[in-house]
Protein backbone atom coordinates (compact mmCIF):
# COMPACT_ATOMS: atom_id res chain seq x y z
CA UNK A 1 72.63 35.73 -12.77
CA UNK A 2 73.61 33.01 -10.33
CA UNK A 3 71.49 34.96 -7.14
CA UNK A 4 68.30 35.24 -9.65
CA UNK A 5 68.49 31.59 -10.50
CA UNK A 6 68.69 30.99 -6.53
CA UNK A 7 65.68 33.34 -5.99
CA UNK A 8 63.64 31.59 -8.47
CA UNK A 9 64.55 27.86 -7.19
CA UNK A 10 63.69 28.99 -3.49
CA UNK A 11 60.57 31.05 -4.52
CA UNK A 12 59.82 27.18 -6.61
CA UNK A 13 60.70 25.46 -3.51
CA UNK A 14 58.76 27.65 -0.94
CA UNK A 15 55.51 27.26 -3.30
CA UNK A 16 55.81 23.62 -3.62
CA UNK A 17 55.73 23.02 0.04
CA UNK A 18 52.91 25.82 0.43
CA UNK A 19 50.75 24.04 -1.74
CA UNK A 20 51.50 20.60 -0.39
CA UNK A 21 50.82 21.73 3.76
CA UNK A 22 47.09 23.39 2.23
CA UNK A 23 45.19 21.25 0.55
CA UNK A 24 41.80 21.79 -0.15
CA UNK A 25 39.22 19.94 1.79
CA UNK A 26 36.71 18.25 0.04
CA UNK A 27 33.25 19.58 0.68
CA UNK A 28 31.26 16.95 2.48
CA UNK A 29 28.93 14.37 0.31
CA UNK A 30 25.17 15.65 0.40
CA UNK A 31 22.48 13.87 1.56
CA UNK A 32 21.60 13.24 -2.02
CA UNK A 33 24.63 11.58 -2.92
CA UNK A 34 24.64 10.12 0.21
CA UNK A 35 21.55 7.98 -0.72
CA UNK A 36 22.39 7.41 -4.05
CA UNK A 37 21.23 10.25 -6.28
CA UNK A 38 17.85 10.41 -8.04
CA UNK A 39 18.18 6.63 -8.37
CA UNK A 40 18.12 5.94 -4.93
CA UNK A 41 15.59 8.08 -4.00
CA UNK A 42 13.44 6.63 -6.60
CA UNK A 43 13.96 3.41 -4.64
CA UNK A 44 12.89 4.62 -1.70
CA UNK A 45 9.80 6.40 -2.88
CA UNK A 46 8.74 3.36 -5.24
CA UNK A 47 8.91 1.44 -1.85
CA UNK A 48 7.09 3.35 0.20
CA UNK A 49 4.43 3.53 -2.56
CA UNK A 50 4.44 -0.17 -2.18
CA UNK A 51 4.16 0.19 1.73
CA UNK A 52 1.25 2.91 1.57
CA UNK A 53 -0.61 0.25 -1.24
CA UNK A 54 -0.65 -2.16 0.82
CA UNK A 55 -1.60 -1.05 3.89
CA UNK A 56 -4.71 0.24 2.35
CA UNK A 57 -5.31 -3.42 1.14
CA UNK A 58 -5.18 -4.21 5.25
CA UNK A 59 -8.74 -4.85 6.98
CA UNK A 60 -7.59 -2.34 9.59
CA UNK A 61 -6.35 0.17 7.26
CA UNK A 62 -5.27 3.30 8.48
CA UNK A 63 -4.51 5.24 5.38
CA UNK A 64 -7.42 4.69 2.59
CA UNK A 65 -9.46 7.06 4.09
CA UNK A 66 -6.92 9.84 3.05
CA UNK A 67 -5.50 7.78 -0.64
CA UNK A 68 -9.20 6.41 -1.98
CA UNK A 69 -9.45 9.47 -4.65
CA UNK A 70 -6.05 8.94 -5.95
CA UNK A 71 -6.55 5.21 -5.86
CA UNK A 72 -9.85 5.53 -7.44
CA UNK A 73 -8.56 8.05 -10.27
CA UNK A 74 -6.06 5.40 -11.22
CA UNK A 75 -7.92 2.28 -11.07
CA UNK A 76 -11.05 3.61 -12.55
CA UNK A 77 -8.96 5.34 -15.39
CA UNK A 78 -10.45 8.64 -14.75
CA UNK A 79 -6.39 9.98 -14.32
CA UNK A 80 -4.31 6.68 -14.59
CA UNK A 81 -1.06 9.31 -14.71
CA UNK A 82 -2.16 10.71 -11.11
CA UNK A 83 -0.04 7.91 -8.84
CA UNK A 84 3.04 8.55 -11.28
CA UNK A 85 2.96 12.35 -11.42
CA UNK A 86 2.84 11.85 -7.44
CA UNK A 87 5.80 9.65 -7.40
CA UNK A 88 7.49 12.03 -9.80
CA UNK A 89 6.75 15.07 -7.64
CA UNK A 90 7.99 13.31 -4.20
CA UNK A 91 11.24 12.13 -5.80
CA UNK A 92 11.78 15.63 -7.15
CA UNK A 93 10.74 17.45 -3.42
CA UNK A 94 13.52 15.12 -1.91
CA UNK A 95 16.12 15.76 -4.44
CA UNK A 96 16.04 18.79 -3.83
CA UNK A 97 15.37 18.74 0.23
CA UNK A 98 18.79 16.46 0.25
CA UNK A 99 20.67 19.15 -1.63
CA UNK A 100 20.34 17.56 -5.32
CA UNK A 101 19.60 19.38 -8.55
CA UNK A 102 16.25 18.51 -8.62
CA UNK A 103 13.62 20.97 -8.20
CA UNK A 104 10.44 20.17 -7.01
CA UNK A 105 7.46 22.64 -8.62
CA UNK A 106 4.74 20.86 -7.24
CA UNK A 107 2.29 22.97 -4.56
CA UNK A 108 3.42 23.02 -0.83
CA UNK A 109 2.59 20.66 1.73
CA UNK A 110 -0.10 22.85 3.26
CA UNK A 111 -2.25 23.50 -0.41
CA UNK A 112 -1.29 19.88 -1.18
CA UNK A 113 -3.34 18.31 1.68
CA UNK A 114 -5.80 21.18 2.51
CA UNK A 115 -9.43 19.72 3.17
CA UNK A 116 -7.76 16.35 3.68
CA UNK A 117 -7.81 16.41 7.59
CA UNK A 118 -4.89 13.89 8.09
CA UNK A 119 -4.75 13.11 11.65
CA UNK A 120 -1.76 12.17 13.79
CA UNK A 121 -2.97 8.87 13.39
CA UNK A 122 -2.42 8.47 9.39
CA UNK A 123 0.36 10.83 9.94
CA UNK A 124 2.59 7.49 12.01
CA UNK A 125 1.23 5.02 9.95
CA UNK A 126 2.65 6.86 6.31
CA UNK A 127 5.79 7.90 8.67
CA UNK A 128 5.96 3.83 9.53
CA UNK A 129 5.97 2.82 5.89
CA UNK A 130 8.05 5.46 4.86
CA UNK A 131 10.86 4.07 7.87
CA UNK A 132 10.39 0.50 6.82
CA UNK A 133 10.95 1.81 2.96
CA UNK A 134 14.34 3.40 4.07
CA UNK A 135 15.25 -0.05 5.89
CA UNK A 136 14.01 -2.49 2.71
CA UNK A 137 16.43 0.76 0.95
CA UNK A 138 19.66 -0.12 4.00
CA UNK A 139 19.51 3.35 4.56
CA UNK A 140 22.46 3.55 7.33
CA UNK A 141 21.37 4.82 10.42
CA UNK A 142 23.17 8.41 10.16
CA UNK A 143 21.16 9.27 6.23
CA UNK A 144 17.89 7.57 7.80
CA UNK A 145 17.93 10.22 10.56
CA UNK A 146 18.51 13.10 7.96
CA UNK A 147 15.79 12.20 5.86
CA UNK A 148 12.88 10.86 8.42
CA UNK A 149 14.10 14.85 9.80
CA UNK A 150 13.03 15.99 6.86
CA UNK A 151 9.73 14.30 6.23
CA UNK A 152 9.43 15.06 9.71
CA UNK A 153 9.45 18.99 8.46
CA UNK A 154 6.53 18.41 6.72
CA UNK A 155 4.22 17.05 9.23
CA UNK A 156 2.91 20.55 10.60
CA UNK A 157 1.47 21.56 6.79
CA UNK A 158 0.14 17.98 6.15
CA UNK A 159 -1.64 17.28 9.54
CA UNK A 160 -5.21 18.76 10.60
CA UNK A 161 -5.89 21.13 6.96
């Protein structure tokens, strides 16, 4: 009786100090969570909204060419919902491109901006207002990188369709 209770206090013993030498790592933080969720991506994409609007307000504007129709559609009420369902759509393709739950179901960049002929040109300049949205945002520097690399992605199916 006395050698079982012995086996069973070193077989407790031997798997308490297993358990405590392996534990688990924690899997690292997504981008998503990184950035603040669905929240913070919202922020970033309402910003650079902002950015885009007012750079077609400019005298030298680079980008209305490419956003007059949408502009139009909202300000002329023929589709005031087009801008949001936009925003909506971006915020979901990023939650999900920073490994969130969201799910984009929009079309892909190439259908999306085929017949628009977006040039390098308007390419930077939406690039530029989507970096100075991530710095309004205090994106840190490593999560900036991450995500411009992701918009990045996108620039062969956006430019010259």
């Amino acid at each position: 009786m006395q050698q079982l209770r012995l086996s069973l206090a070193l077989l407790a013993v031997t798997l308490f100090l297993f358990s405590c030498g392996h534990e688990a790592t924690p899997a690292p933080a997504t981008l998503y969570n990184r950035i603040g969720q669905a929240d913070g991506i919202a922020k970033i994409v309402d910003q650079l909204i902002a950015n885009v609007g007012a750079e077609t307000q400019q005298t030298n504007t680079v980008m209305l060419r490419t956003h007059k129709p949408m502009l139009d559609a909202v300000s002329s009420g023929a589709d005031p919902t087009r801008l949001q369902r936009l925003r909506n759509h971006f915020i979901d393709q990023l939650g999900e491109a920073t490994g969130g739950p969201l799910k984009y179901t929009g079309m892909n960049m190439l259908a999306a901006h085929k017949g628009m002929m977006i040039t390098e040109n308007e390419f930077a300049v939406w690039r530029q207002a989507a970096v100075s949205s991530l710095a309004t945002n205090q994106l840190p520097t490593k999560e900036k990188a991450e995500l411009l690399a992701i918009l990045d992605a996108m620039k062969a199916d956006v430019v010259g369709h």
